[in-house]
Protein backbone atom coordinates (compact mmCIF):
# COMPACT_ATOMS: atom_id res chain seq x y z
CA UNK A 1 -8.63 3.53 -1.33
CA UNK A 2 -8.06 6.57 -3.72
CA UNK A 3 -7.47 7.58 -6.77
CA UNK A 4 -8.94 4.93 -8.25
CA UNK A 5 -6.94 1.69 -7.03
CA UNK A 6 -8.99 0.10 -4.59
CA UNK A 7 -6.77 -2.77 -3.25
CA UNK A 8 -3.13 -2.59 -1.03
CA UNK A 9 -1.85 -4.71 -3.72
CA UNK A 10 -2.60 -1.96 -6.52
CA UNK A 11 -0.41 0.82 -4.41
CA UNK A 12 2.61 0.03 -6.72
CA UNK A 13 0.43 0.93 -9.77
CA UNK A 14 -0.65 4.20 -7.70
CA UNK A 15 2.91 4.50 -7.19
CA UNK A 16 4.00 4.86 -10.72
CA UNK A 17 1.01 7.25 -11.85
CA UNK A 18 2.97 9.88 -10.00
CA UNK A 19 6.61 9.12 -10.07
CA UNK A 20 7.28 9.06 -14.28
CA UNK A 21 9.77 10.73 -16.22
CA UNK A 22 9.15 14.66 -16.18
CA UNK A 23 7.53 14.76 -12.72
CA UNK A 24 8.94 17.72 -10.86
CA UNK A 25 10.93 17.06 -7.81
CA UNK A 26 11.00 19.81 -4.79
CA UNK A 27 13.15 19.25 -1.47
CA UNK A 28 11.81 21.03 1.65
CA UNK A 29 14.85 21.54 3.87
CA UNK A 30 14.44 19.92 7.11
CA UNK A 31 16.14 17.24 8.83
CA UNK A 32 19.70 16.57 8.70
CA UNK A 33 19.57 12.83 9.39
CA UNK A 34 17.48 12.12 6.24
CA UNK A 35 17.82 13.70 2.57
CA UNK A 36 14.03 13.74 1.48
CA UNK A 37 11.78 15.42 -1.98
CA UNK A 38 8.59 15.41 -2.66
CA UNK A 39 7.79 14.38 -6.19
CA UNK A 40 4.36 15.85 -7.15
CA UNK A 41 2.65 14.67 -10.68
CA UNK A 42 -0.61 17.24 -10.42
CA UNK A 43 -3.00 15.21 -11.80
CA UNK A 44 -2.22 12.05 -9.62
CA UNK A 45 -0.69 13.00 -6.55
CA UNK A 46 2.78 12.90 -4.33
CA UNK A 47 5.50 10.48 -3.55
CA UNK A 48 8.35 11.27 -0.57
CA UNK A 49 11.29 9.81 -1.67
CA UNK A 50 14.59 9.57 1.09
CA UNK A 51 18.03 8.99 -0.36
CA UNK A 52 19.53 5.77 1.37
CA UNK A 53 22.98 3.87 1.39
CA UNK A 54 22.59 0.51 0.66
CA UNK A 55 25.49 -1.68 -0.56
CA UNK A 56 27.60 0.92 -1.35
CA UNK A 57 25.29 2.41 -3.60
CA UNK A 58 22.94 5.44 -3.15
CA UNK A 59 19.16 4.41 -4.01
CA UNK A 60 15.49 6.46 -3.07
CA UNK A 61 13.39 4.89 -1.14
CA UNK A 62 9.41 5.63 -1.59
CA UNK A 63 8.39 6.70 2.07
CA UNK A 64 5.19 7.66 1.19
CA UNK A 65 2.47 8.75 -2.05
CA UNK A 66 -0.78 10.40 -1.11
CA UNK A 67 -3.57 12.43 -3.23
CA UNK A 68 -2.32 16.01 -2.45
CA UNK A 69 -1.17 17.87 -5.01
CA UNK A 70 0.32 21.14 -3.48
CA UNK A 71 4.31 21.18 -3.43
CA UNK A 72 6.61 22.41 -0.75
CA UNK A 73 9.97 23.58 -1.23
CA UNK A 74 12.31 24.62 -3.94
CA UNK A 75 11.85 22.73 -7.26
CA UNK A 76 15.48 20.84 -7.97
CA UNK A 77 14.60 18.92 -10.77
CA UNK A 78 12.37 17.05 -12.43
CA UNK A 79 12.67 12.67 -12.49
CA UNK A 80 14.94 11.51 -15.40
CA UNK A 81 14.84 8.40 -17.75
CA UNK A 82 17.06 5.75 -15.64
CA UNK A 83 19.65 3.83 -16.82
CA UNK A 84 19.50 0.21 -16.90
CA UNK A 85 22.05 -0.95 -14.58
């Protein structure tokens, strides 16, 4: 594996080097069945994150992280500090 993790069980940790508080957020266009952005952390790599219904609630879903660096879209944000529910 990449980036320095080398087991399936580190991916969460992989995971978290690139989605932190700060890390720009860009949304493509594209599909109307699924609301998707790319969060990209340049000196770890890129999460796709899809908005989903679940329980009445709106949550993002991590659809994929990979090594590239190179955004796509308009930037819309950045991630925030959550709140603890």
């Amino acid at each position: 594996m990449q980036a320095g993790f080398g087991t399936w069980e580190e991916v969460p940790n992989y995971v978290t080097t690139i989605l932190k508080v700060g890390t720009p957020i860009f949304y493509e266009g594209g599909s109307f069945k699924h609301s998707r952005v790319m969060a990209v952390r340049s000196s770890a790599g890129t999460c796709i994150l899809e908005l989903k219904e679940q329980r009445d609630k709106n949550i993002w879903s991590i659809v994929t992280a990979f090594s590239g660096t190179k955004p796509h879209g308009v930037k819309v944000g950045n991630i925030q500090k959550c709140a603890t529910p």
